[in-house]
N, C-alpha and C. Protein backbone atom coordinates (compact mmCIF):
# COMPACT_ATOMS: atom_id res chain seq x y z
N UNK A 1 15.87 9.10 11.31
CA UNK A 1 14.68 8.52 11.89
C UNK A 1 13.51 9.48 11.75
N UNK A 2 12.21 9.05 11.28
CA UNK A 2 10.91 9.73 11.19
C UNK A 2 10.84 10.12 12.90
N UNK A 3 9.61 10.89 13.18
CA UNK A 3 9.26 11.34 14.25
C UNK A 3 8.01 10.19 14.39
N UNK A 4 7.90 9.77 15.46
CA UNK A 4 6.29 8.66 15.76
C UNK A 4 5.12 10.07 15.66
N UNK A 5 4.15 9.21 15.17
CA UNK A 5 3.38 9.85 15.33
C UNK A 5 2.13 9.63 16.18
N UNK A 6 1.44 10.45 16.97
CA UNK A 6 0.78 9.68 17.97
C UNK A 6 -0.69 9.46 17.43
N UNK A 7 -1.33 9.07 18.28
CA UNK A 7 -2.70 7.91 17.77
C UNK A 7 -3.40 9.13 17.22
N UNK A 8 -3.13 10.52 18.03
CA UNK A 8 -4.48 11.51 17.71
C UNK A 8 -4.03 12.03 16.42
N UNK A 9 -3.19 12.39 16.12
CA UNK A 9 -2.56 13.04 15.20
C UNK A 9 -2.73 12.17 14.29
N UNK A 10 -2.29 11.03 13.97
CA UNK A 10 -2.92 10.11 12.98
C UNK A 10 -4.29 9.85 12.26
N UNK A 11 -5.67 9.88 13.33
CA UNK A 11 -6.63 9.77 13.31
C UNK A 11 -6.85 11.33 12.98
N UNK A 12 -6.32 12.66 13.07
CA UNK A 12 -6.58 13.76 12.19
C UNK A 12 -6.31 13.55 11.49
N UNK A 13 -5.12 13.04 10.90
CA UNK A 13 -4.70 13.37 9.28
C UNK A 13 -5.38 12.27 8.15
N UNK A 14 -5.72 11.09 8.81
CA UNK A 14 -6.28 10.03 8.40
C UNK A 14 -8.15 11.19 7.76
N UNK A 15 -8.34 11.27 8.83
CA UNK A 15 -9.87 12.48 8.83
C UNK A 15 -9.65 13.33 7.58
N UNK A 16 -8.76 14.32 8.05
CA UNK A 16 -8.62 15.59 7.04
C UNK A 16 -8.23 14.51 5.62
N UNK A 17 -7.66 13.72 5.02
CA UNK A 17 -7.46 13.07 3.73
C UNK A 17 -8.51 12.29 3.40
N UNK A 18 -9.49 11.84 4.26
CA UNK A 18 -10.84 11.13 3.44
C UNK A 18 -11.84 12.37 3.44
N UNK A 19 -11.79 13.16 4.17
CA UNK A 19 -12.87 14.66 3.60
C UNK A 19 -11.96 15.15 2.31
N UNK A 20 -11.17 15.39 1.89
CA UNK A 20 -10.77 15.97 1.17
C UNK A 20 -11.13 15.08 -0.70
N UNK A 21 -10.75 13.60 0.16
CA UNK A 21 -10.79 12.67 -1.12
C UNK A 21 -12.17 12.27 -1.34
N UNK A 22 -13.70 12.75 -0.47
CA UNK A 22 -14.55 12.20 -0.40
C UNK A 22 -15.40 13.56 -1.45
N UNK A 23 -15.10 14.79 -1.24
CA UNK A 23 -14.85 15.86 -1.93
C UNK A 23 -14.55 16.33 -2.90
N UNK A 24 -13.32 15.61 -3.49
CA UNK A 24 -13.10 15.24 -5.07
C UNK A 24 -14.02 14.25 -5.49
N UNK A 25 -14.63 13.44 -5.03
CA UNK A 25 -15.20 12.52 -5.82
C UNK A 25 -16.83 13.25 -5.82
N UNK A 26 -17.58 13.99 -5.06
CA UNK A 26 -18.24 15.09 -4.88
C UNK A 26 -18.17 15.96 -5.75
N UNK A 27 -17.35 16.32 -5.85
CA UNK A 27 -16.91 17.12 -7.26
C UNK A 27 -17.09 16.77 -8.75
N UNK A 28 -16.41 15.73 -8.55
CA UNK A 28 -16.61 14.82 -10.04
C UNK A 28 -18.00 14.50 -10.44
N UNK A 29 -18.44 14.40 -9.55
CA UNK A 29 -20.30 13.98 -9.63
C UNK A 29 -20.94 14.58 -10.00
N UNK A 30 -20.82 16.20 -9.42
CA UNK A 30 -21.24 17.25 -9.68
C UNK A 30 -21.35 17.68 -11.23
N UNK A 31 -19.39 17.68 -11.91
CA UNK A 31 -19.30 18.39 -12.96
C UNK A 31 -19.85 16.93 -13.67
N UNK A 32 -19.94 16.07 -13.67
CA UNK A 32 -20.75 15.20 -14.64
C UNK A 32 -21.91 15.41 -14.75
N UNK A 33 -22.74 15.34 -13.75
CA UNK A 33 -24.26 16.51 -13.80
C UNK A 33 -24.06 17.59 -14.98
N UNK A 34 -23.16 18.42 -14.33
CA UNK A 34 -23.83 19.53 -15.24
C UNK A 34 -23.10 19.25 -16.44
N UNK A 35 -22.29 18.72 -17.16
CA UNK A 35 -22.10 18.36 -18.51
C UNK A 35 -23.42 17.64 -18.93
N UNK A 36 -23.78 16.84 -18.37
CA UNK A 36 -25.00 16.47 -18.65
C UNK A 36 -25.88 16.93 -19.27
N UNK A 37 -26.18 17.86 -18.14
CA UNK A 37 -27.27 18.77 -18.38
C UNK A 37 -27.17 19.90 -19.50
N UNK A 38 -25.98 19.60 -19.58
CA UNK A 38 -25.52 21.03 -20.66
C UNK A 38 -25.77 20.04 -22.08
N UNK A 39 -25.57 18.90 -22.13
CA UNK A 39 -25.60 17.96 -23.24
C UNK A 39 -26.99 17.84 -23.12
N UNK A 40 -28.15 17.96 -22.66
CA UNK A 40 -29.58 17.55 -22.99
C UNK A 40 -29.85 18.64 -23.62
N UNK A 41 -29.30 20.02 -22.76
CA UNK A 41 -30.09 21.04 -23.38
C UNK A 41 -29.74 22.02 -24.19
N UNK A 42 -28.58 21.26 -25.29
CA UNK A 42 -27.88 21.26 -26.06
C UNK A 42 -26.81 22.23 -26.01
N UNK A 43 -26.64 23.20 -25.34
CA UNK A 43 -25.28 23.40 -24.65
C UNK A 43 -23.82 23.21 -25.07
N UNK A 44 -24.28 22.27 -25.39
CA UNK A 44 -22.69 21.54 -25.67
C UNK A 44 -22.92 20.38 -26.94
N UNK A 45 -21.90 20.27 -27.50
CA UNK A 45 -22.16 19.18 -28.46
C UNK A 45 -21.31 17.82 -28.52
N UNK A 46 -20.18 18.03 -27.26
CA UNK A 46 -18.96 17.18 -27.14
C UNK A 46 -19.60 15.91 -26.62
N UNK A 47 -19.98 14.94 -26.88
CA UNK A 47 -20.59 13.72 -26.57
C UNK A 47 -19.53 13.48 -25.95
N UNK A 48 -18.05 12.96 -26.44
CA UNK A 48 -16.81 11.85 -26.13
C UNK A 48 -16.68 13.07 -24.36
N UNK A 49 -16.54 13.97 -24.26
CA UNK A 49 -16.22 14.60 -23.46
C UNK A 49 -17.33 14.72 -22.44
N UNK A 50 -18.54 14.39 -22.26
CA UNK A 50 -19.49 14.28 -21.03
C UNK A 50 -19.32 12.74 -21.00
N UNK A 51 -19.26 11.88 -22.01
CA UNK A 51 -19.26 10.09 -21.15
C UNK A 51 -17.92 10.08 -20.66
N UNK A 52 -16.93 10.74 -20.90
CA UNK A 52 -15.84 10.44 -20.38
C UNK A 52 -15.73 10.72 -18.79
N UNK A 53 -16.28 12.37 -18.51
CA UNK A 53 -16.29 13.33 -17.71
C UNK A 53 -17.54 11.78 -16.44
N UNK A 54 -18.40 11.66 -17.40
CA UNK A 54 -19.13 10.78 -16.30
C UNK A 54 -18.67 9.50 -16.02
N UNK A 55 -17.67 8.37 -16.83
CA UNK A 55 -17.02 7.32 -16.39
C UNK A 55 -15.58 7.92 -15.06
N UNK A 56 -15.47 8.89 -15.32
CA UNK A 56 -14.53 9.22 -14.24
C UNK A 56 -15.27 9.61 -13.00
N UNK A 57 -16.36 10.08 -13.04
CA UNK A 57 -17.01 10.20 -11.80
C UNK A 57 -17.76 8.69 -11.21
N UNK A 58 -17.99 8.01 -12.27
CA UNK A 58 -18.58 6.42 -11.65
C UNK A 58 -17.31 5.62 -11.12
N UNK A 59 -16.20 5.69 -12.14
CA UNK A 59 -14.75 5.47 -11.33
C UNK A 59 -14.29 5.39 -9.97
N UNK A 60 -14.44 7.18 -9.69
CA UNK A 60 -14.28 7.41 -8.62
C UNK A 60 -14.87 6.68 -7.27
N UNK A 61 -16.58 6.93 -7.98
CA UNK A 61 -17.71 6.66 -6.66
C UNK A 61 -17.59 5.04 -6.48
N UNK A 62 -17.11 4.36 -7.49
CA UNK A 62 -17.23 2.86 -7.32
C UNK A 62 -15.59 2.43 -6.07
N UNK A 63 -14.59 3.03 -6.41
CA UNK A 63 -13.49 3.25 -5.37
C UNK A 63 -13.29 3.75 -4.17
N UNK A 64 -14.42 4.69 -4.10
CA UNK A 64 -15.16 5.09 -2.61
C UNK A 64 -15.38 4.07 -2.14
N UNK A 65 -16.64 3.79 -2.76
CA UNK A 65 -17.83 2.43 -2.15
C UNK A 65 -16.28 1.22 -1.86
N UNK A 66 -15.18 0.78 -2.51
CA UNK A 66 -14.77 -0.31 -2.06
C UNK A 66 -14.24 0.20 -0.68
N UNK A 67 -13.14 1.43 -1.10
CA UNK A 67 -12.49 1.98 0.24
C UNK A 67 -13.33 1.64 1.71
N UNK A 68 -14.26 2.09 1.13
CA UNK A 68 -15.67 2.19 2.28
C UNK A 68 -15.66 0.62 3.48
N UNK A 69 -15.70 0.28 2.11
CA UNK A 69 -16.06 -1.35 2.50
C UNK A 69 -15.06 -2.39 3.32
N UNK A 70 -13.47 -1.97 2.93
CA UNK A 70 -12.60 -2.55 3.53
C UNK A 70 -12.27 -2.02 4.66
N UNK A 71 -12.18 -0.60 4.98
CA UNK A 71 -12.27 -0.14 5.75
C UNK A 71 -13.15 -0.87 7.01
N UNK A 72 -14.51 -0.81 6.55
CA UNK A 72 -15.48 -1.42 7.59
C UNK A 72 -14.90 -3.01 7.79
N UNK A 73 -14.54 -3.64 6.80
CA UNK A 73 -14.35 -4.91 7.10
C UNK A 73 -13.38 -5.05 8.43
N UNK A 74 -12.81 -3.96 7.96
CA UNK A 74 -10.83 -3.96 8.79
C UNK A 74 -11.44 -3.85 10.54
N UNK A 75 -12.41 -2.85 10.42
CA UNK A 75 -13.08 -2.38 12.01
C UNK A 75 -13.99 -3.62 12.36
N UNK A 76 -14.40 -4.53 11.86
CA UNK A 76 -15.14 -4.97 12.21
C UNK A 76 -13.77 -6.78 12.75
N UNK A 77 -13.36 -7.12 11.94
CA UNK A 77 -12.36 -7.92 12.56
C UNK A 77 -11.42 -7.47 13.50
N UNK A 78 -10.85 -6.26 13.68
CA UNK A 78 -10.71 -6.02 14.87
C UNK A 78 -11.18 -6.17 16.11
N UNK A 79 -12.92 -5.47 15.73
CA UNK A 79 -13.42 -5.84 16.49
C UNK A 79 -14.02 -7.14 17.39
N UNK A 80 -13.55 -7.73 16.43
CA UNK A 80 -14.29 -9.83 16.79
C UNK A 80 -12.84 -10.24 17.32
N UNK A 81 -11.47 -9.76 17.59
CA UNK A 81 -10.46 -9.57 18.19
C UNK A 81 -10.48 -10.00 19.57
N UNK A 82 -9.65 -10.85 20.54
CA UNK A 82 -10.06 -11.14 21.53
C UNK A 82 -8.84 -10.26 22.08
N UNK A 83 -8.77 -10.17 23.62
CA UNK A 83 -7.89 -9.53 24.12
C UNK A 83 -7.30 -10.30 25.13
């Protein structure tokens, strides 16, 4: 048998894994920037390797934005929840 876990402890670990995953995608954003930037100012010459580097960061941010969204949906029918 697992151990229960209680409401608070949940709502930390739930916390600590969307900072962490909100962070990687922060990240990704970032190093697409500066490939970028390294590709304008010629820096670099790898074209296939900055659109790639930046479809993985739009990837990401577009999977945020849904997470985001169901999430809110989920709180918000709860909330219209009668008791």
């Amino acid at each position: 048998m697992q151990p229960r876990v209680t409401p608070a402890e949940a709502q930390s670990q739930f916390k600590t894994l969307l900072k962490e995953k909100i962070n990687e995608v922060n990240q990704a954003q970032l190093k697409s920037g500066e490939m970028t930037e390294k590709l304008a100012r010629g820096e670099t010459d790898n074209l296939h390797e900055v659109m790639i580097t930046g479809q993985k960061a739009s990837i990401a941010l577009q999977a945020t934005v849904e997470v985001r969204n169901k999430v809110i949906e989920a709180y918000q029918e709860v909330m219209r929840m009668q008791v």
